[in-house]
N, C-alpha and C. Protein backbone atom coordinates (compact mmCIF):
# COMPACT_ATOMS: atom_id res chain seq x y z
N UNK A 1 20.28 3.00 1.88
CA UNK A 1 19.29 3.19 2.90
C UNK A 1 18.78 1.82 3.35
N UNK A 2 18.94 1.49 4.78
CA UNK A 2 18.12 0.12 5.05
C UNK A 2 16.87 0.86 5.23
N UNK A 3 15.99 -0.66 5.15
CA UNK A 3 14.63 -0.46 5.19
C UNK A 3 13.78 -1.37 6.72
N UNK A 4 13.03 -1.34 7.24
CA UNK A 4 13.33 -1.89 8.21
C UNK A 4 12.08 -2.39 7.66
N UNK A 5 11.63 -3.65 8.51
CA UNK A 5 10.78 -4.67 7.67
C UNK A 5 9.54 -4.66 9.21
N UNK A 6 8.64 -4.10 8.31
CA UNK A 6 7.32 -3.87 9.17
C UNK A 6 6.17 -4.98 9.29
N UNK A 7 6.52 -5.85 8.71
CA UNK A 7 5.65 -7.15 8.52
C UNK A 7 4.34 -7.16 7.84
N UNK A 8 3.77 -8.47 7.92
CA UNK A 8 2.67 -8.18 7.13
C UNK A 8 1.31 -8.03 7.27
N UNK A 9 0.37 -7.82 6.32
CA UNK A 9 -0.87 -8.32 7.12
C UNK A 9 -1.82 -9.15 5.92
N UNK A 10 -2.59 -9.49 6.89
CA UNK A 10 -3.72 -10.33 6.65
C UNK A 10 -5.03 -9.79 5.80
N UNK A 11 -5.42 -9.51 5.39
CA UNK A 11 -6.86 -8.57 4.93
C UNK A 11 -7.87 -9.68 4.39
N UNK A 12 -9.00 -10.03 5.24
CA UNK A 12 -10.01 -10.62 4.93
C UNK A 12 -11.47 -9.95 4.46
N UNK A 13 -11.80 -10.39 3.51
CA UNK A 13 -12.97 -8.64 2.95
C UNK A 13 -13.95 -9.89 1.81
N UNK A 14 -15.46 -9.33 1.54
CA UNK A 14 -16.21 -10.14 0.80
C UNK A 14 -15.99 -9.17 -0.83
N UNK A 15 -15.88 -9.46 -1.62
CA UNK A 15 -16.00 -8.91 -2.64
C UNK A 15 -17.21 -9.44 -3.48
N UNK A 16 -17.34 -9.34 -4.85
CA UNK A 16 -18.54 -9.78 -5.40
C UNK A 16 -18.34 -10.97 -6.36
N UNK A 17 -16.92 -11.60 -5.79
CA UNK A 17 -16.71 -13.10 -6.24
C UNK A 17 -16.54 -14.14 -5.27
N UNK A 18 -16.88 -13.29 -3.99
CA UNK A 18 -16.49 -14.22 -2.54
C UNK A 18 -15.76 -13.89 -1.64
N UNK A 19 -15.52 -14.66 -0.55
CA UNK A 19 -14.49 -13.75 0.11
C UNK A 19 -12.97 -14.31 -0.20
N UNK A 20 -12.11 -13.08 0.08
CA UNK A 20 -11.05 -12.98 -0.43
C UNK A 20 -9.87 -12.74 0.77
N UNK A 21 -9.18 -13.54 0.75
CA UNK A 21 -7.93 -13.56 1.68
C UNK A 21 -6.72 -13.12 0.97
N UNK A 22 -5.95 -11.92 1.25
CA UNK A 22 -5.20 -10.78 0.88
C UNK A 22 -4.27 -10.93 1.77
N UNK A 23 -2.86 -11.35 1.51
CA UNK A 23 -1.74 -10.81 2.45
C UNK A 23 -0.66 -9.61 1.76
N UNK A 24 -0.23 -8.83 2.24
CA UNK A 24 0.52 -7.67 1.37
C UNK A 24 1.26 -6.99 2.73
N UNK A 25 2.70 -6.15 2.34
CA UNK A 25 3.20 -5.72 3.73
C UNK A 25 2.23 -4.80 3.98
N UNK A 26 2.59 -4.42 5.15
CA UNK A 26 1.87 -3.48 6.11
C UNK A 26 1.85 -2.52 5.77
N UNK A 27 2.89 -1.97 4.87
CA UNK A 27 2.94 -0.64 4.36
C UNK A 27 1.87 -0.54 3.36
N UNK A 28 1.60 -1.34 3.06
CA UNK A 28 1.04 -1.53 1.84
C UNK A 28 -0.88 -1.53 1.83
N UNK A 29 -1.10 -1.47 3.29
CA UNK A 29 -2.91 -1.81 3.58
C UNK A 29 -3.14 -0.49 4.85
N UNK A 30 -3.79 0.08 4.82
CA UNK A 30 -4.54 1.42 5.33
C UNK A 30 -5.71 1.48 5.44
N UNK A 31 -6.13 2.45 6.55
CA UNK A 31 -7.27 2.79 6.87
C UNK A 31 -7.88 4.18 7.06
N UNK A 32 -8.89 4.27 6.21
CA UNK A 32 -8.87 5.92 5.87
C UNK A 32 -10.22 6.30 5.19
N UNK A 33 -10.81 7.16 6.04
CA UNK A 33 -12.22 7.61 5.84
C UNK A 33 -12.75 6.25 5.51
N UNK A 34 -13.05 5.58 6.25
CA UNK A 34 -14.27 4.37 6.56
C UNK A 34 -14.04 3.60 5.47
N UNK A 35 -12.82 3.28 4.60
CA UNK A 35 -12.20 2.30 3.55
C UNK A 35 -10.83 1.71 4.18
N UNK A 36 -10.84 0.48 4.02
CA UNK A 36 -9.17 -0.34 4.00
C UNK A 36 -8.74 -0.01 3.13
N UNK A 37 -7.68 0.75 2.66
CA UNK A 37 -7.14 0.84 1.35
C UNK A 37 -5.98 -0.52 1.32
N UNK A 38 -5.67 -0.58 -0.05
CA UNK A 38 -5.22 -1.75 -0.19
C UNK A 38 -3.85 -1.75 -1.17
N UNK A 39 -3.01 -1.24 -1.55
CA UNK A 39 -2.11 -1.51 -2.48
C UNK A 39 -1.76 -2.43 -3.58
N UNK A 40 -2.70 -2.68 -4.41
CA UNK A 40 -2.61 -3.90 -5.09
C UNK A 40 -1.40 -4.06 -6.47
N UNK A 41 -0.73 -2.91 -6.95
CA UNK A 41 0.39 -2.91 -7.77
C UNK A 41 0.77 -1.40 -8.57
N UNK A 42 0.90 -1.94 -9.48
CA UNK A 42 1.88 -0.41 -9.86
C UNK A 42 1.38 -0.48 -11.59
N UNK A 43 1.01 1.21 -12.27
CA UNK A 43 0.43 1.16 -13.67
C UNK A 43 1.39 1.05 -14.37
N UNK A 44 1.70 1.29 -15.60
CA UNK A 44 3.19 1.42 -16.35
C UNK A 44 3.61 2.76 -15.81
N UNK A 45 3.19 3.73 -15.25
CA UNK A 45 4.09 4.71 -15.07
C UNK A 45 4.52 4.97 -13.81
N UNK A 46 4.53 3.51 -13.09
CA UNK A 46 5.10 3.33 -11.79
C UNK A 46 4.53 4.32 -10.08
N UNK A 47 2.72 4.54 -10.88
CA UNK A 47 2.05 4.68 -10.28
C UNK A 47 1.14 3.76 -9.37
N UNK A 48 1.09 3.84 -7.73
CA UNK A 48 -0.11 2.64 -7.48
C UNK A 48 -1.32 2.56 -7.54
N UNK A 49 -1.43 1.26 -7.75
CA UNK A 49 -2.59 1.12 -7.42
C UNK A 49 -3.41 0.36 -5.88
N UNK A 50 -4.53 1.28 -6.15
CA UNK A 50 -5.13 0.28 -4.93
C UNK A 50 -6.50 0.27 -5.20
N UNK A 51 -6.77 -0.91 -3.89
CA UNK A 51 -8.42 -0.99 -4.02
C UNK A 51 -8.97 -0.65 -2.81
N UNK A 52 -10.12 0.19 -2.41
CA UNK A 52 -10.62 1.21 -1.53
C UNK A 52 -11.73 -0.24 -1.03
N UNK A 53 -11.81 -0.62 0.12
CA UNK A 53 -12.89 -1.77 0.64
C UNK A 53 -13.69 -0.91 1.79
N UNK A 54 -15.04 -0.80 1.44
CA UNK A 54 -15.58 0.19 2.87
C UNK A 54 -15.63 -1.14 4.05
N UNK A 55 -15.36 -0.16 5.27
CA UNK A 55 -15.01 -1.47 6.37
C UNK A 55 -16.13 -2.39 6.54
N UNK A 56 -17.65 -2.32 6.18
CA UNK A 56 -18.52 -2.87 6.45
C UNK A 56 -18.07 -4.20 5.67
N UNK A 57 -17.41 -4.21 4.98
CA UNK A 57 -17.31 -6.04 3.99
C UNK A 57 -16.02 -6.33 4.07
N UNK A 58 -15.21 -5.61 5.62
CA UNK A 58 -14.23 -6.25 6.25
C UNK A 58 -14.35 -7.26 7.03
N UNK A 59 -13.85 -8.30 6.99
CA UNK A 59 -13.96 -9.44 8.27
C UNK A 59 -13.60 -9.12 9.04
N UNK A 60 -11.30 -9.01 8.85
CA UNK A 60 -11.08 -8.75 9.72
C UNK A 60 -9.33 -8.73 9.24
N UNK A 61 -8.81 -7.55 9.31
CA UNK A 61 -7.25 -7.20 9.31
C UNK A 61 -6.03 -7.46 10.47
N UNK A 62 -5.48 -8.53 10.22
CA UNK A 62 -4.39 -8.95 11.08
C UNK A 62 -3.01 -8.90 10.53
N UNK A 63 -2.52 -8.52 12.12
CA UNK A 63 -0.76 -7.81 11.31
C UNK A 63 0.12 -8.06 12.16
N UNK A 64 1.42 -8.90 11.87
CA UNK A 64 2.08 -8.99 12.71
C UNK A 64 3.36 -7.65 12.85
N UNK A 65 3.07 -6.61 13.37
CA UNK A 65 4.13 -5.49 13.45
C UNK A 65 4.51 -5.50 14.74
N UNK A 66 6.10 -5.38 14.67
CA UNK A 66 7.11 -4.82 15.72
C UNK A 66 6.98 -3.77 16.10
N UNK A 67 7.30 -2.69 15.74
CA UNK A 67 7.01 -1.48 15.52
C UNK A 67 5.77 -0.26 14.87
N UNK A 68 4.86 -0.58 15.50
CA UNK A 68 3.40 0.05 14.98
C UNK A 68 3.35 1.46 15.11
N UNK A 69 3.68 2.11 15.82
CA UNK A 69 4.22 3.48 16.15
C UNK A 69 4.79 3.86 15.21
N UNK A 70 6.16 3.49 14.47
CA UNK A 70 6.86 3.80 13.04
C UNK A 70 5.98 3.55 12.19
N UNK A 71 5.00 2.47 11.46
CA UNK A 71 4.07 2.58 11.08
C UNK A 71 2.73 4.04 10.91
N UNK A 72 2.42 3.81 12.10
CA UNK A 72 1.24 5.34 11.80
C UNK A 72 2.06 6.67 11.69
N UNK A 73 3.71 6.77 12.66
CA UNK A 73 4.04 8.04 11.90
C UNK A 73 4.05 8.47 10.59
N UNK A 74 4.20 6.63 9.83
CA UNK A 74 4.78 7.29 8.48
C UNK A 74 3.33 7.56 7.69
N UNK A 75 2.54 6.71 8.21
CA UNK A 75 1.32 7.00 7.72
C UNK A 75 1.16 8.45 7.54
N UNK A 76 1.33 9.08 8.79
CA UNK A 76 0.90 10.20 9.02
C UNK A 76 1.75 11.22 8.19
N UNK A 77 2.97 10.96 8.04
CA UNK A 77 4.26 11.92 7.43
C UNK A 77 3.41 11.92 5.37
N UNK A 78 2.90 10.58 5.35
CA UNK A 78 2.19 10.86 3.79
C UNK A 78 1.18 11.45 3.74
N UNK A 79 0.60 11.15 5.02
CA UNK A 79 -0.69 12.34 4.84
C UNK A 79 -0.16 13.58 4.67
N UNK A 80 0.46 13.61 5.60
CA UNK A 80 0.91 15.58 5.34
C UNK A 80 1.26 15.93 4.18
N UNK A 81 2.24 15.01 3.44
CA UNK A 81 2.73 15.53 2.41
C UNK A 81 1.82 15.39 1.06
N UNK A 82 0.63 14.64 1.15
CA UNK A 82 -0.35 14.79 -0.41
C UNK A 82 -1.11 15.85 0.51
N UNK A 83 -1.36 16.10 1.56
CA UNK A 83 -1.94 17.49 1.87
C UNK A 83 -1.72 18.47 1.39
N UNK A 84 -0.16 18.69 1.32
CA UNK A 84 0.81 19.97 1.16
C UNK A 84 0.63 19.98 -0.22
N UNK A 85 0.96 18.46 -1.38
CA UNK A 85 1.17 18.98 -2.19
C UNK A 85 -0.68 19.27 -3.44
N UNK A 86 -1.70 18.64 -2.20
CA UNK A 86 -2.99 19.37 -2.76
C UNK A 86 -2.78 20.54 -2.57
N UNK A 87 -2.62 21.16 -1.69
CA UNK A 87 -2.52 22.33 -1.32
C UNK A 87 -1.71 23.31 -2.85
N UNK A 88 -0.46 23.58 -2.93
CA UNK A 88 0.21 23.83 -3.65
C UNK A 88 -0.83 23.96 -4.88
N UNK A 89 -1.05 22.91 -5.40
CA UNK A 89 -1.72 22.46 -6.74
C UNK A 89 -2.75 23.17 -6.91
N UNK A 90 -3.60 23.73 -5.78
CA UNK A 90 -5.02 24.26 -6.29
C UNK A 90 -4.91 25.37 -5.42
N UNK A 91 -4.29 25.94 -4.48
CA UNK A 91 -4.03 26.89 -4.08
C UNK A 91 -2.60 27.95 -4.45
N UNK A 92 -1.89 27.05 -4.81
CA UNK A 92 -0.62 27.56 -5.14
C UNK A 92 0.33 27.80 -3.97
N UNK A 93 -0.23 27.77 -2.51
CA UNK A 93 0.33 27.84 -1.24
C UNK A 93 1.60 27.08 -0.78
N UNK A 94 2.58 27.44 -0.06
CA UNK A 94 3.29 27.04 0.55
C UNK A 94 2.68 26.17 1.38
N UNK A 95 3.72 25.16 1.79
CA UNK A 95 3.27 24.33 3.00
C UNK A 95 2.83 25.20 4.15
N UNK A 96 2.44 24.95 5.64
CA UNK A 96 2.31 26.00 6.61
C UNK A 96 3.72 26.01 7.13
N UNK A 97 4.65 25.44 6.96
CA UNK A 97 6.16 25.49 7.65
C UNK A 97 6.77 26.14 7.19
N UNK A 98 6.46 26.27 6.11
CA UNK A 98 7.66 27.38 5.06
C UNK A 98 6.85 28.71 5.28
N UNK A 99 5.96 28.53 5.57
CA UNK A 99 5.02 30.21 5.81
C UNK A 99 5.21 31.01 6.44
N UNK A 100 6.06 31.63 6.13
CA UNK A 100 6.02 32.97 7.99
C UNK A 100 4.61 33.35 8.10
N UNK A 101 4.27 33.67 9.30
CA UNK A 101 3.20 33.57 9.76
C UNK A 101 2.36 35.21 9.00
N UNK A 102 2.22 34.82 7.81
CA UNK A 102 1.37 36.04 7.17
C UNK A 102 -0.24 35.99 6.59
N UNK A 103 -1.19 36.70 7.11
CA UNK A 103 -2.26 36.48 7.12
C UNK A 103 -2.50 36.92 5.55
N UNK A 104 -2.09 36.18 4.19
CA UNK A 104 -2.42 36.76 3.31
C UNK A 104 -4.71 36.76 2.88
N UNK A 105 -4.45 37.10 2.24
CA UNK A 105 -5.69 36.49 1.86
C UNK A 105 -6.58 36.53 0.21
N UNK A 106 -7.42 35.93 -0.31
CA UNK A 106 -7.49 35.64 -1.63
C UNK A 106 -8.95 36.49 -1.92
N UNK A 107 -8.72 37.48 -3.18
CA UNK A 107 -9.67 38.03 -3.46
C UNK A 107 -10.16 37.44 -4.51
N UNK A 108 -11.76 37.19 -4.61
CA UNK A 108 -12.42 37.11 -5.76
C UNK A 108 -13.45 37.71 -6.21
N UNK A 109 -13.06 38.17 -7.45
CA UNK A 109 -14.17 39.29 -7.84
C UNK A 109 -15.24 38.44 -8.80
N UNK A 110 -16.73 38.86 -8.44
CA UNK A 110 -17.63 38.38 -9.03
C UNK A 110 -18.27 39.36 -9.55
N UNK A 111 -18.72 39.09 -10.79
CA UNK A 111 -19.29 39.98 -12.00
C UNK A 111 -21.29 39.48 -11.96
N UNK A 112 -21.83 40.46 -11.59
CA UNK A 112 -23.08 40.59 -11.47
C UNK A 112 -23.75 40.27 -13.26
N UNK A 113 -24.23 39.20 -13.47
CA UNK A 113 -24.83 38.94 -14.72
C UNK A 113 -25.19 40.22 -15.14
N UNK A 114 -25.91 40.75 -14.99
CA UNK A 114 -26.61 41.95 -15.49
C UNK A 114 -25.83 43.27 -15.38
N UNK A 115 -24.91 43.39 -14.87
CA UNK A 115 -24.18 44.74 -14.94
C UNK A 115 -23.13 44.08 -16.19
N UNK A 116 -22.24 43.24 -16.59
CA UNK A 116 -21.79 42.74 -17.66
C UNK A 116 -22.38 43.28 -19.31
N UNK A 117 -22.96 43.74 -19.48
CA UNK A 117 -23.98 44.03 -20.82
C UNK A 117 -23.71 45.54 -20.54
């Protein structure tokens, strides 16, 4: 599989040792619910990590990308898919694509403290 090379960026942000100048690829730095997310490496179980910066102690994110459009799709293609697979996990649901269009729906029965006894 080639990979096509999205370039990098810049991430300037104050932390609580100063400010900090961050370059990392592009794939690698996001923006999401009022945080830069940041990709900073991987745990032993080849999980990432990152660090969440709320934009207020952003300076300022610069990126040289060719292709920015391929960028936010893919952004967007991961959103869907930790959507789907929250979904799954605590609902047990199919994605909505695999769904034929069936209005199931989820019953829950609640037990009145006092009728219990």
């Amino acid at each position: 599989m080639v990979e096509n090379d999205l370039g990098q960026a810049t991430i300037v942000y104050d932390s609580p040792d100063g400010t900090i100048e961050q370059t990392v690829d592009n794939e690698h730095v996001a923006y999401f619910q009022d945080h830069w997310i940041v990709k900073t490496g991987e745990d032993d179980h080849g999980n990432d990590t990152i660090r969440r910066i709320p934009y207020q102690r952003v300076h300022y994110v610069e990126r040289n990308v060719e292709q920015f459009e391929n960028e936010v799709e893919t952004l967007k293609d991961r959103v869907q898919s930790f959507t789907d697979d929250i979904r799954t996990r605590i609902l047990g649901d199919e994605p909505p694509e695999s769904q034929e269009h069936s209005q199931d729906s989820i019953r829950v029965d609640i037990e009145d403290k006092d009728s219990s006894n």
